[in-house]
PDB file of N, CA and C in Angstrom:
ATOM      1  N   UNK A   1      37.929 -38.980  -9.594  1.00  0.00           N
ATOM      2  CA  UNK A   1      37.552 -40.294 -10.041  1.00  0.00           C
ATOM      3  C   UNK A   1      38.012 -40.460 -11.482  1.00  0.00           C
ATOM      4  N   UNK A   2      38.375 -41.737 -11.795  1.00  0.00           N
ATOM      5  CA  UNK A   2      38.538 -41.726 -12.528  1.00  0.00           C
ATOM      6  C   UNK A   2      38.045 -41.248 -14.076  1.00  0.00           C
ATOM      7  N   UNK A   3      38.157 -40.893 -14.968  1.00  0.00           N
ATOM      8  CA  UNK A   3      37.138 -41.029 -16.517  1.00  0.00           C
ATOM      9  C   UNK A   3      36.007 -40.189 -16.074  1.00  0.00           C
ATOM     10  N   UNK A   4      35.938 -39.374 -14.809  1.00  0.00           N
ATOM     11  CA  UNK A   4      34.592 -38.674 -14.763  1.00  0.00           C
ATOM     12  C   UNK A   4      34.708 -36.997 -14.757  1.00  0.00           C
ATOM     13  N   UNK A   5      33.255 -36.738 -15.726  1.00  0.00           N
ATOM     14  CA  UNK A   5      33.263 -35.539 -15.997  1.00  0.00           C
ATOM     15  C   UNK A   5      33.540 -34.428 -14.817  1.00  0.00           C
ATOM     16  N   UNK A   6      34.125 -33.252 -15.218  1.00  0.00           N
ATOM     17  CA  UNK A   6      34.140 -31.979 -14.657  1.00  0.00           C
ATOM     18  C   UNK A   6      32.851 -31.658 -14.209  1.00  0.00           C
ATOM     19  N   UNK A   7      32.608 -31.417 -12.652  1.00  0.00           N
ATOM     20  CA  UNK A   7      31.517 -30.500 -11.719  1.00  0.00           C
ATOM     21  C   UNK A   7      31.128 -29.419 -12.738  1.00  0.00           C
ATOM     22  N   UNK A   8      32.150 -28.530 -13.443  1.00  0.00           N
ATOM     23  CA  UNK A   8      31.424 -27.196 -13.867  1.00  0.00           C
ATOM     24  C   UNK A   8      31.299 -27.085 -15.085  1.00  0.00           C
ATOM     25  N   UNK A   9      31.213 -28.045 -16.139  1.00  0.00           N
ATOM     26  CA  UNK A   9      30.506 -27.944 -17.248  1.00  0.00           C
ATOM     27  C   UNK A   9      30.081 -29.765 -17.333  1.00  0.00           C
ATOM     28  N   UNK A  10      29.339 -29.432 -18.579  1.00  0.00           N
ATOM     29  CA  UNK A  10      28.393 -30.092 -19.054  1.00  0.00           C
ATOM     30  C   UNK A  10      28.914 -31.668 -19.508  1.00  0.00           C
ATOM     31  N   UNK A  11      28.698 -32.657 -18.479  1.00  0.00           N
ATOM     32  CA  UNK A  11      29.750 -33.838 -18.718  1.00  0.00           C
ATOM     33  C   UNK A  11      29.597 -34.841 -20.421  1.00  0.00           C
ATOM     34  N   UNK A  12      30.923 -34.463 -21.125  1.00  0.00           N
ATOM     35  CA  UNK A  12      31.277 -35.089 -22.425  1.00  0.00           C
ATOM     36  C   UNK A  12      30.906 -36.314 -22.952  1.00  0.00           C
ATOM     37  N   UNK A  13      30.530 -36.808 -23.464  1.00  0.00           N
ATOM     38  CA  UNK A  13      30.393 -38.034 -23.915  1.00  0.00           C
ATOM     39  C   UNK A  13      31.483 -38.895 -23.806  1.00  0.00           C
ATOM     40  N   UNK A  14      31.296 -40.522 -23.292  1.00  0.00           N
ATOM     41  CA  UNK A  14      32.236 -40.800 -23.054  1.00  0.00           C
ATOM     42  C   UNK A  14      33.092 -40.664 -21.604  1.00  0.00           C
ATOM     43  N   UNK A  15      32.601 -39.774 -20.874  1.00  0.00           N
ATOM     44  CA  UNK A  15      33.067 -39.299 -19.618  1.00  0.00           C
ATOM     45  C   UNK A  15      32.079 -40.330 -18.610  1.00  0.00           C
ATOM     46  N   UNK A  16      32.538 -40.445 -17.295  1.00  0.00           N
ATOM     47  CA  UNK A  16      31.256 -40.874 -16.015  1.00  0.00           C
ATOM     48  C   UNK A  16      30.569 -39.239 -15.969  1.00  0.00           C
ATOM     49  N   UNK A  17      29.584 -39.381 -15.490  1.00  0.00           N
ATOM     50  CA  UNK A  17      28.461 -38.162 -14.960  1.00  0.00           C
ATOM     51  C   UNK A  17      28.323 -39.172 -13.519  1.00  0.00           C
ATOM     52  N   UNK A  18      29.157 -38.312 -12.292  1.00  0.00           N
ATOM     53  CA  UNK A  18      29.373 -39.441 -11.308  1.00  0.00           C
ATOM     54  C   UNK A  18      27.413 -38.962 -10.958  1.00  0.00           C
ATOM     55  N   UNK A  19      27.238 -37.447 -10.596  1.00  0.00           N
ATOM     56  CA  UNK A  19      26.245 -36.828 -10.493  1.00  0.00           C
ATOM     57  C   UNK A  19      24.377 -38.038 -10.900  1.00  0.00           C
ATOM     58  N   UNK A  20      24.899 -38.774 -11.959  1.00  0.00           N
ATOM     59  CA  UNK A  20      23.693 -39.452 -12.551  1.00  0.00           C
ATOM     60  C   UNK A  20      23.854 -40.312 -12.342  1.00  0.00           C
ATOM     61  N   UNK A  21      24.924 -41.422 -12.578  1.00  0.00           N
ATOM     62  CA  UNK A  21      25.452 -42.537 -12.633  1.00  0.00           C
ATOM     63  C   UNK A  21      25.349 -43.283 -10.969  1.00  0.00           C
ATOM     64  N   UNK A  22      25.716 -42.556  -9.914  1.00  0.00           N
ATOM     65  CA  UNK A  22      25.660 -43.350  -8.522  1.00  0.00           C
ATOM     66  C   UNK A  22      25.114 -43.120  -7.341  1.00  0.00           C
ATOM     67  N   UNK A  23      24.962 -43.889  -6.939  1.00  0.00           N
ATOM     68  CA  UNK A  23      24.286 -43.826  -5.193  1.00  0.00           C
ATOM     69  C   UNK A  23      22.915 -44.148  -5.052  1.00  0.00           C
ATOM     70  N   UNK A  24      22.361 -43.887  -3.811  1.00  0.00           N
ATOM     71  CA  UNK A  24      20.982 -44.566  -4.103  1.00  0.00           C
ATOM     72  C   UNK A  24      20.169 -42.887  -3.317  1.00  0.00           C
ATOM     73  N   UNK A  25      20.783 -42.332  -3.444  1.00  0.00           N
ATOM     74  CA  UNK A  25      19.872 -40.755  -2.967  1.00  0.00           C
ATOM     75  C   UNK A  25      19.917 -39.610  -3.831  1.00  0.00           C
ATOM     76  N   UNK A  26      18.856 -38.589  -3.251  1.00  0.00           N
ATOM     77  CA  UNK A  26      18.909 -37.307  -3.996  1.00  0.00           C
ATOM     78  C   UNK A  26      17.729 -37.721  -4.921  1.00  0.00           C
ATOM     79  N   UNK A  27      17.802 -37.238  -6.318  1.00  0.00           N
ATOM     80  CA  UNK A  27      17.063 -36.957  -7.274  1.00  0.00           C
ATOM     81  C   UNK A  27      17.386 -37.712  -8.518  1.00  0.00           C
ATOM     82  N   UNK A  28      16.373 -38.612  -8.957  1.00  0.00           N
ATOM     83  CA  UNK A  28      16.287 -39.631 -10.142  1.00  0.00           C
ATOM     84  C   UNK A  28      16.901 -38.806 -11.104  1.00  0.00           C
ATOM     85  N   UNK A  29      17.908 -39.727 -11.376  1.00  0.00           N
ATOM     86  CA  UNK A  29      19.136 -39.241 -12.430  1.00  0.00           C
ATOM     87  C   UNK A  29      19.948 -38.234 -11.869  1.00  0.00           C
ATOM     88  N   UNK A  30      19.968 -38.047 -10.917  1.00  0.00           N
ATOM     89  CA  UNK A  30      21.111 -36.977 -10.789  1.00  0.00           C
ATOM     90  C   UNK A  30      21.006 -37.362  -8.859  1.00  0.00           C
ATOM     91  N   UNK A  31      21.694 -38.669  -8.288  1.00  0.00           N
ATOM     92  CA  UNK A  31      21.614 -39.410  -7.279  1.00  0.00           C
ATOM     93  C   UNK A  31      22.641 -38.718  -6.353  1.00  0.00           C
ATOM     94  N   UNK A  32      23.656 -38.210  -6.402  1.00  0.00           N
ATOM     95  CA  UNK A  32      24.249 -37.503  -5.444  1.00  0.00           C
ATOM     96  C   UNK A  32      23.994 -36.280  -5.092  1.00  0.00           C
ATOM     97  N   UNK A  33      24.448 -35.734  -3.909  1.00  0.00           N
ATOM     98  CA  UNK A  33      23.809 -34.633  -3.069  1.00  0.00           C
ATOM     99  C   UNK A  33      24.381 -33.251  -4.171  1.00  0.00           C
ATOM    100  N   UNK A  34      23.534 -32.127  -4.648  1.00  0.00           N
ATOM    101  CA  UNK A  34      24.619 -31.371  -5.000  1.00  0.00           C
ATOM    102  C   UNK A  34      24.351 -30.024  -3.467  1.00  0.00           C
ATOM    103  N   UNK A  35      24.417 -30.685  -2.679  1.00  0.00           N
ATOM    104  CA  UNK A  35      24.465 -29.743  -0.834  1.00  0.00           C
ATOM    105  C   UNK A  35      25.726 -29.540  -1.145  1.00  0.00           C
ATOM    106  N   UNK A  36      26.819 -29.482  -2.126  1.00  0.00           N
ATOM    107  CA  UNK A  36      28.346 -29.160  -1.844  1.00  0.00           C
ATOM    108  C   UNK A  36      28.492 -27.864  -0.743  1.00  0.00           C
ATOM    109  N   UNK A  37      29.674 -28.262   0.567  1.00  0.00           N
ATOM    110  CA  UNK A  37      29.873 -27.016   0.949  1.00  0.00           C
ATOM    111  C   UNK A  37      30.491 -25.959   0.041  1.00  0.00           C
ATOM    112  N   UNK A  38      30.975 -25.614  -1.036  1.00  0.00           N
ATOM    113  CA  UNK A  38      31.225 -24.619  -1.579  1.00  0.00           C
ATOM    114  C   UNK A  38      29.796 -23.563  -2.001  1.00  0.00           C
ATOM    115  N   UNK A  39      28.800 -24.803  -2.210  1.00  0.00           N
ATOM    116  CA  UNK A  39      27.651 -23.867  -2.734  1.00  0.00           C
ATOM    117  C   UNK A  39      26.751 -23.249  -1.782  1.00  0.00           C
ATOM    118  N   UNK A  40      27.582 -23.751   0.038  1.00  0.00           N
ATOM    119  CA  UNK A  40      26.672 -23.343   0.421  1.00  0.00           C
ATOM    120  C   UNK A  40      27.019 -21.744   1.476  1.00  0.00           C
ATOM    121  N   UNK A  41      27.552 -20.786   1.004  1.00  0.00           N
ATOM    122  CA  UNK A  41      28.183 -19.158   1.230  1.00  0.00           C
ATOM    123  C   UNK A  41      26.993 -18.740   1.387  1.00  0.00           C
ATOM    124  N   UNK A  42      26.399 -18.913  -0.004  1.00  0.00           N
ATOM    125  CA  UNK A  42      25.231 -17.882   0.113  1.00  0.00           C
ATOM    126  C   UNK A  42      24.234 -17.797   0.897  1.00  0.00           C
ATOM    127  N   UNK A  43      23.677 -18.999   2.059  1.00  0.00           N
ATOM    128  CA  UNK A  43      22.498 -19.069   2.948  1.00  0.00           C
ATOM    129  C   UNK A  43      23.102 -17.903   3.882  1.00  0.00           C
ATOM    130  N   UNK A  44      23.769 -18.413   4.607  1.00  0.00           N
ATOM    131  CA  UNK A  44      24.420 -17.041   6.023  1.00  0.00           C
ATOM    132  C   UNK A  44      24.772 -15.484   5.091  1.00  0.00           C
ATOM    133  N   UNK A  45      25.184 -15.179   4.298  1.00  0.00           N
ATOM    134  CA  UNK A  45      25.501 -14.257   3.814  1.00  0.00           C
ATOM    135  C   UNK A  45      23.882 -13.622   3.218  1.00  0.00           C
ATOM    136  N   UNK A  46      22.646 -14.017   2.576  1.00  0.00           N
ATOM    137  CA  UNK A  46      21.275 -13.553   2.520  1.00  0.00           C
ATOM    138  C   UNK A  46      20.726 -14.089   3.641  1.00  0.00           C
ATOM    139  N   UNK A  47      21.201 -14.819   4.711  1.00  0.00           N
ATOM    140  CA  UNK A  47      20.183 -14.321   5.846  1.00  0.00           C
ATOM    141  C   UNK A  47      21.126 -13.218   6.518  1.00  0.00           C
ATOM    142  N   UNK A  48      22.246 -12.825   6.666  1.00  0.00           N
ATOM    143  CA  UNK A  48      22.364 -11.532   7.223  1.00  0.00           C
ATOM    144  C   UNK A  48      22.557 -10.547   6.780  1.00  0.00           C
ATOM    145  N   UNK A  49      22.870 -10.277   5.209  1.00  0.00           N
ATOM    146  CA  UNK A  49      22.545  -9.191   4.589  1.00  0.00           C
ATOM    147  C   UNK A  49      21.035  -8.633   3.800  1.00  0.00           C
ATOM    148  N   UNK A  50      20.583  -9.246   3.959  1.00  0.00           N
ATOM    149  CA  UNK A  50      19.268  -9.689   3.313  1.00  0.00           C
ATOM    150  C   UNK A  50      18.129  -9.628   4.447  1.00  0.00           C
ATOM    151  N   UNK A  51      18.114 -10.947   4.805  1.00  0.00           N
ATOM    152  CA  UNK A  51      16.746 -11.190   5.552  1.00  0.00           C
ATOM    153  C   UNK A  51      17.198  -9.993   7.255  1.00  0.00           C
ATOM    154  N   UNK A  52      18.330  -9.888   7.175  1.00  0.00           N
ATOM    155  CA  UNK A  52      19.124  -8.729   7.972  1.00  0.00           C
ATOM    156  C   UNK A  52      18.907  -9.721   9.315  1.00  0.00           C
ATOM    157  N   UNK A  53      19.230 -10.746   9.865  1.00  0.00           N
ATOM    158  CA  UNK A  53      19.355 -11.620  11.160  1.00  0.00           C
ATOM    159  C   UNK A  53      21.185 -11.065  11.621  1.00  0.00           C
ATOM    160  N   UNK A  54      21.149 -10.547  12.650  1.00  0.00           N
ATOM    161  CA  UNK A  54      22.675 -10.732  13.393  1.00  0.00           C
ATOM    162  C   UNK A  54      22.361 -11.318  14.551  1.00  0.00           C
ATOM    163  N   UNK A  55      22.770 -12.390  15.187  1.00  0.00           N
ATOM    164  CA  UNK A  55      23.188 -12.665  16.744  1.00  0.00           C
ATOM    165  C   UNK A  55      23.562 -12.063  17.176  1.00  0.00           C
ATOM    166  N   UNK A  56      23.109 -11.029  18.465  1.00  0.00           N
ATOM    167  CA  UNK A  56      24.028 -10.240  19.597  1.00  0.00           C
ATOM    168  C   UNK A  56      24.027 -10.372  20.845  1.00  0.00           C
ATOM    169  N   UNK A  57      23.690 -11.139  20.960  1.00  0.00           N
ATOM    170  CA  UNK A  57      24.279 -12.186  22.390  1.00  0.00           C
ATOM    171  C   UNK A  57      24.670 -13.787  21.744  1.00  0.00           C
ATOM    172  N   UNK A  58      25.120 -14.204  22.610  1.00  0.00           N
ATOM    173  CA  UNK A  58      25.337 -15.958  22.563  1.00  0.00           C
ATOM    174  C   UNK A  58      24.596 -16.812  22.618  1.00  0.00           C
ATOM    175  N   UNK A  59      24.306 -17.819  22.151  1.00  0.00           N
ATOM    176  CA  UNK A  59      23.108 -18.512  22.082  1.00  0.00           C
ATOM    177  C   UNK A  59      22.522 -18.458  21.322  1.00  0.00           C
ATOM    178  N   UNK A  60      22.131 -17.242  20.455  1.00  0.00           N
ATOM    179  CA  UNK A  60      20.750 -16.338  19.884  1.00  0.00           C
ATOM    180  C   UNK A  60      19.835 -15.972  20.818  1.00  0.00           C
ATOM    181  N   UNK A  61      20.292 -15.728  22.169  1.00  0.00           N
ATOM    182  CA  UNK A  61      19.109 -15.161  23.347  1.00  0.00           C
ATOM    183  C   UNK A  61      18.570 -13.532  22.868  1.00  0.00           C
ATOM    184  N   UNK A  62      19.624 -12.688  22.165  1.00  0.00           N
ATOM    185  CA  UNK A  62      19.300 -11.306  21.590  1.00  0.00           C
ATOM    186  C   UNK A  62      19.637 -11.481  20.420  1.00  0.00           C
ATOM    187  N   UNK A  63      18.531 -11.623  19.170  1.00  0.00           N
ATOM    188  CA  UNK A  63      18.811 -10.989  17.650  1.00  0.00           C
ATOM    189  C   UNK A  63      18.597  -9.553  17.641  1.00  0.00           C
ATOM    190  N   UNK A  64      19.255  -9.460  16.520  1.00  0.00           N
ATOM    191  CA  UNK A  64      18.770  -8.251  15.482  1.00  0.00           C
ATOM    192  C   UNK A  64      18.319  -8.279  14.269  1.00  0.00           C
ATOM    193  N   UNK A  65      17.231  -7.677  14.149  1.00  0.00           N
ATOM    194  CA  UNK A  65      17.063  -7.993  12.293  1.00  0.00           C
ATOM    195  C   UNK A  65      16.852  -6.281  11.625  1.00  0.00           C
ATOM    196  N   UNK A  66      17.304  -6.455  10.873  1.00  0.00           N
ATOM    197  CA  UNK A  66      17.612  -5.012   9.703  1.00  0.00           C
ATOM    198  C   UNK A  66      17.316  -5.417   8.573  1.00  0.00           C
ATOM    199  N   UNK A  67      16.475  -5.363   8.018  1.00  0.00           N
ATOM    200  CA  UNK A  67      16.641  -6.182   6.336  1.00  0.00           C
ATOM    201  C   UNK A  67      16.985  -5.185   5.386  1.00  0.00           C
ATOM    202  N   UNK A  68      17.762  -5.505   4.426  1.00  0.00           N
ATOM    203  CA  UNK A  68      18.143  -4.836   3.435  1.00  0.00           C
ATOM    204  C   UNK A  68      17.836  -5.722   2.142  1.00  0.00           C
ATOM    205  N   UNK A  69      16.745  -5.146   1.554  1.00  0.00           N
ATOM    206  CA  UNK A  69      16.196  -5.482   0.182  1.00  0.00           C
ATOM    207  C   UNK A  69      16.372  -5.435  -0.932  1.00  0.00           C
ATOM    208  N   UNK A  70      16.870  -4.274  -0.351  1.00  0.00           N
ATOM    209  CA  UNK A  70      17.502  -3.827  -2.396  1.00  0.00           C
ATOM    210  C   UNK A  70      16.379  -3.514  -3.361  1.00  0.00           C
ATOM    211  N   UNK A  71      16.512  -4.558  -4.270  1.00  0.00           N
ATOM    212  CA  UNK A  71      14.995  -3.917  -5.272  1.00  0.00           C
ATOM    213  C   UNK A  71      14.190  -5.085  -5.192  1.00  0.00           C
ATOM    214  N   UNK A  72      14.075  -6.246  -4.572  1.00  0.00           N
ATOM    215  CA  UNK A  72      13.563  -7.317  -4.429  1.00  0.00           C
ATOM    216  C   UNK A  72      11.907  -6.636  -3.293  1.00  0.00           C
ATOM    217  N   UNK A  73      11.377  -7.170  -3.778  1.00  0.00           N
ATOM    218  CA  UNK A  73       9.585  -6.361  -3.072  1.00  0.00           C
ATOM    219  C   UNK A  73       9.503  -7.440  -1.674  1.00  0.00           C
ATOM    220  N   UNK A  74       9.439  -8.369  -1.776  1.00  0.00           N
ATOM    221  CA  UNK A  74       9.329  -9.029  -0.719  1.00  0.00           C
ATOM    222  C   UNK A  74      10.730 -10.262  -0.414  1.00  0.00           C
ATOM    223  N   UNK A  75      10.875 -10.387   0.945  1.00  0.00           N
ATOM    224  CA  UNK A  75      12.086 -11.603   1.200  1.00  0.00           C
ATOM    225  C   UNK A  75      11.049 -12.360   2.673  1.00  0.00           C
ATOM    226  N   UNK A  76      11.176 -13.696   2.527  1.00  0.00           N
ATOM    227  CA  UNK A  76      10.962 -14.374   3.557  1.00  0.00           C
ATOM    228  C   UNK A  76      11.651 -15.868   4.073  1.00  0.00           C
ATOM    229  N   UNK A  77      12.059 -15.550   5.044  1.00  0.00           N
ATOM    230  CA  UNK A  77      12.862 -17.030   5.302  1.00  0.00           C
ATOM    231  C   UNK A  77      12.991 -17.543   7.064  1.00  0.00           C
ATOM    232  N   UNK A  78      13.786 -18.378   7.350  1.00  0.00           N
ATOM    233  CA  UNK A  78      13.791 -19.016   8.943  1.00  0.00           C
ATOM    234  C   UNK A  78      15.366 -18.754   9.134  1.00  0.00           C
ATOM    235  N   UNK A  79      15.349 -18.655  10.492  1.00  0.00           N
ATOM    236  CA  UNK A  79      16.633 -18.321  11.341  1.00  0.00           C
ATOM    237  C   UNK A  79      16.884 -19.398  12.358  1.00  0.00           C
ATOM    238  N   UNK A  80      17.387 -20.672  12.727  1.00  0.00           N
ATOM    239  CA  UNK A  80      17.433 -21.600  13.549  1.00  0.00           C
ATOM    240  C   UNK A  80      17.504 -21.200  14.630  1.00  0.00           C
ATOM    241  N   UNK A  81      17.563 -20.911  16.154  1.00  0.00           N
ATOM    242  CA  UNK A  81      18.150 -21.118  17.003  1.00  0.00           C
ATOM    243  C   UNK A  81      18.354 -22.152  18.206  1.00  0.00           C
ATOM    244  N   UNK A  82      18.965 -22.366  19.037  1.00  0.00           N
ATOM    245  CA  UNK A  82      19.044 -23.175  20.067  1.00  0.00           C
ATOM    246  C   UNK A  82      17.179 -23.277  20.928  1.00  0.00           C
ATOM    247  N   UNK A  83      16.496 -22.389  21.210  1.00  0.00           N
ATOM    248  CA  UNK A  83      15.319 -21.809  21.433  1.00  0.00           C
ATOM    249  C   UNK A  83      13.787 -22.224  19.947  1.00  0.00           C
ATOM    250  N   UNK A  84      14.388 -22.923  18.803  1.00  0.00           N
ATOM    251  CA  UNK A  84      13.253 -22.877  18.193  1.00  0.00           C
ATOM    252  C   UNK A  84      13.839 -22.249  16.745  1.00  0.00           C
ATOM    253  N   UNK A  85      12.682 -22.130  15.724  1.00  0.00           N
ATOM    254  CA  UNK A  85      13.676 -21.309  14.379  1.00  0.00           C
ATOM    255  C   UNK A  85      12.644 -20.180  14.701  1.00  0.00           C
ATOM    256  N   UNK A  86      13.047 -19.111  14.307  1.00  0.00           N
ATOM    257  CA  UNK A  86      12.654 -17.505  14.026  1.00  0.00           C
ATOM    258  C   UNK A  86      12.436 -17.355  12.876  1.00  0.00           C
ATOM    259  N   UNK A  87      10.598 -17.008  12.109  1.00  0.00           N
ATOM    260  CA  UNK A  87      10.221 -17.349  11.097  1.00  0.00           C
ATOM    261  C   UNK A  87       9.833 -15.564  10.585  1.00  0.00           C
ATOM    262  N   UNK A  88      10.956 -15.116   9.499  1.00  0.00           N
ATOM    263  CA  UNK A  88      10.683 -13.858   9.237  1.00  0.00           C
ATOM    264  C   UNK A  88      10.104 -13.571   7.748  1.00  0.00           C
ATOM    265  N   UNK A  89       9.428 -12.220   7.397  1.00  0.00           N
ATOM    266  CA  UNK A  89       8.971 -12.063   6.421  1.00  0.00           C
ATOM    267  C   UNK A  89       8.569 -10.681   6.554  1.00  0.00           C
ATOM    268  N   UNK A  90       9.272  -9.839   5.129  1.00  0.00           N
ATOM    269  CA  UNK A  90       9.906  -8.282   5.018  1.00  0.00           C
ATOM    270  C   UNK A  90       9.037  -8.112   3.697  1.00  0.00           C
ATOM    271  N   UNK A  91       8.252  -7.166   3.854  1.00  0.00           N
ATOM    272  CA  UNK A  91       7.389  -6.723   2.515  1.00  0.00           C
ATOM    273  C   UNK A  91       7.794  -4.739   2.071  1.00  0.00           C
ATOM    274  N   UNK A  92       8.258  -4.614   0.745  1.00  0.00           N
ATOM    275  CA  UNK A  92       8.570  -3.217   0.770  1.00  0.00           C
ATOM    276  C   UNK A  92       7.290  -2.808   0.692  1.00  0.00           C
ATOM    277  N   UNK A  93       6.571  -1.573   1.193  1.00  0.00           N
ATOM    278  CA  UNK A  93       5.544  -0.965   0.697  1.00  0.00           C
ATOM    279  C   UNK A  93       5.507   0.183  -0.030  1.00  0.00           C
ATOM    280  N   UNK A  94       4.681   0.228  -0.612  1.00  0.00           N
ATOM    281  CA  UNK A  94       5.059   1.538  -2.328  1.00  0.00           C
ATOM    282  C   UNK A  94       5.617   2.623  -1.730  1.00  0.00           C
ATOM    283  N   UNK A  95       5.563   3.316  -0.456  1.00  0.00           N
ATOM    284  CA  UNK A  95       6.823   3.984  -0.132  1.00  0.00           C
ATOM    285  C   UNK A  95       7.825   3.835  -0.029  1.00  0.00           C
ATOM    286  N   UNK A  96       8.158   2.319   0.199  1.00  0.00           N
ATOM    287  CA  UNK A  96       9.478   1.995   0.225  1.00  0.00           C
ATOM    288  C   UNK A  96      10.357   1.435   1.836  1.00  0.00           C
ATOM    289  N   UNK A  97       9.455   2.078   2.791  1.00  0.00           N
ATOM    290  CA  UNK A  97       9.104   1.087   4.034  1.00  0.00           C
ATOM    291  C   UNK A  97       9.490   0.102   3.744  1.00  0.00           C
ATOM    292  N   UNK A  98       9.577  -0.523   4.940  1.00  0.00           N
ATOM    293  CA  UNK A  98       9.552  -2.187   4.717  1.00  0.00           C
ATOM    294  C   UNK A  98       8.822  -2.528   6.167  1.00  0.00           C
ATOM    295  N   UNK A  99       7.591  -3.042   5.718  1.00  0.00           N
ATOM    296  CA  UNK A  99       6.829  -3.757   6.613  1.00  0.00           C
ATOM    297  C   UNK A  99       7.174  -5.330   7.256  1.00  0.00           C
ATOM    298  N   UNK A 100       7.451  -5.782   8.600  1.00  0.00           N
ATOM    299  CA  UNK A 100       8.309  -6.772   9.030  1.00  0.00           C
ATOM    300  C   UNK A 100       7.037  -7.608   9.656  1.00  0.00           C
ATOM    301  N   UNK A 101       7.338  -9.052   9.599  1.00  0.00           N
ATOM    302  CA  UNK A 101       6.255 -10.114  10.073  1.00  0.00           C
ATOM    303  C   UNK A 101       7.389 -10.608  10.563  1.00  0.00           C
ATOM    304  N   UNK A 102       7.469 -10.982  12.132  1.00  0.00           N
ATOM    305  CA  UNK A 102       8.354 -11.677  13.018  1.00  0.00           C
ATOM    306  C   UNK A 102       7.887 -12.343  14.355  1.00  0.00           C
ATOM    307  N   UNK A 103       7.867 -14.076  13.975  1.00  0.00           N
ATOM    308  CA  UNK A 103       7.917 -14.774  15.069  1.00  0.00           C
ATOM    309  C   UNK A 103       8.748 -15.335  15.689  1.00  0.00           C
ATOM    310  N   UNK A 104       9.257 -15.382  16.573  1.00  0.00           N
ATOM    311  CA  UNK A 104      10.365 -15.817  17.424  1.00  0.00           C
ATOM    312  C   UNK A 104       9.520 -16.546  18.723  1.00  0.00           C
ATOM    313  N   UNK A 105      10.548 -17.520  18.905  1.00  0.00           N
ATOM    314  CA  UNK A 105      10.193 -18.154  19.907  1.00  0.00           C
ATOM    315  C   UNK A 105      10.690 -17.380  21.588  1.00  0.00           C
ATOM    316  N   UNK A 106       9.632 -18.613  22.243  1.00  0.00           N
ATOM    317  CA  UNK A 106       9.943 -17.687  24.034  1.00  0.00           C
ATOM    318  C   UNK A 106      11.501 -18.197  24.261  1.00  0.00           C
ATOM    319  N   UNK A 107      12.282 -16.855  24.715  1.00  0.00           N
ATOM    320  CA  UNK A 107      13.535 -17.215  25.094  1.00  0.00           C
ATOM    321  C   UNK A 107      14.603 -16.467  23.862  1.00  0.00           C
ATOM    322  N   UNK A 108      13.757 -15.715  22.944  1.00  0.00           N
ATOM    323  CA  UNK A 108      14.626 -15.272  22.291  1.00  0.00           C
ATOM    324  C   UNK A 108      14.225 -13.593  21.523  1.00  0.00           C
ATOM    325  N   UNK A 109      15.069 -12.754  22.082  1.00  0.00           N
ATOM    326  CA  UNK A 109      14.724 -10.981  22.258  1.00  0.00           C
ATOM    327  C   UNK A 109      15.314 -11.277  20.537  1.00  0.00           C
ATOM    328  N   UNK A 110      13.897  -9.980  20.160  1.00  0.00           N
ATOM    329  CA  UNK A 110      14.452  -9.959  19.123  1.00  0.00           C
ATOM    330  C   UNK A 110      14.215  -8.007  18.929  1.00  0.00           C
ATOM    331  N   UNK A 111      15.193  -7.711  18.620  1.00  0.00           N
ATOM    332  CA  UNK A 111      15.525  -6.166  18.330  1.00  0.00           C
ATOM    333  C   UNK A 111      15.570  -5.483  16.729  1.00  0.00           C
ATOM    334  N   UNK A 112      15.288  -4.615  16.357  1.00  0.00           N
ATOM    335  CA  UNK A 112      14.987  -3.731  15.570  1.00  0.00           C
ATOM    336  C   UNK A 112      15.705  -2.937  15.416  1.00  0.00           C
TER     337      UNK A 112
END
C-alpha cells in the first residue's frame, strides 16, 4: 500500500499504520486481523512437539500423544478432530514424570 508503514518495525511518523488506521474488526486501534498465515507455524509445530498430538490413522480415528516439555512445568491445550476436539493437559511432577489429563471424544483411540 501505498505510504504505509513496514509489518516489522514500529510504523514512522508520517507513514499509514494500515494495522490502526482500517477496517471495522479485530481490536480498537489496531482493526486488522494480525491471524497472518506466516505467524501461524507455531500452533501445529507445539501441538506436536509439545503438547506431543500425532495422527496415526486418518481421520484422527487413532492419536498419539507423547508430550515433550522441556523445562516448562505444565502445558495444556485442544486438538480438533472430525469426532469433536481432544482436550489435553500434561503436568511435570517433582520427579519429573509427567502426569497426563486426556479427554477425547467417542470415536477417537487415543494411544500413549
Amino acid at each position: 500500500m501505498k505510504n504505509a508503514g513496514r509489518i516489522d518495525e514500529v510504523v514512522p511518523e508520517g507513514k499509514v499504520d494500515v494495522h490502526s488506521t482500517y477496517g471495522d474488526y479485530c481490536y480498537k486501534g489496531f482493526r486488522h486481523s494480525f491471524c497472518h498465515g506466516w505467524a501461524s507455524g507455531p500452533t501445529p509445530w507445539l501441538t506436536e512437539n509439545v503438547l506431543g498430538v500425532k495422527v496415526v490413522e486418518p481421520g484422527c480415528k487413532v492419536i498419539r500423544i507423547e508430550p515433550h516439555l522441556g523445562d516448562l512445568l505444565w502445558v495444556e491445550g485442544t486438538f480438533p478432530t472430525p469426532f469433536g476436539v481432544v482436550k489435553i493437559r500434561h503436568d511435570k511432577m517433582p520427579d519429573g514424570r509427567i502426569k497426563s489429563e486426556i479427554h477425547a471424544p467417542k470415536g477417537v483411540k487415543v494411544l500413549r
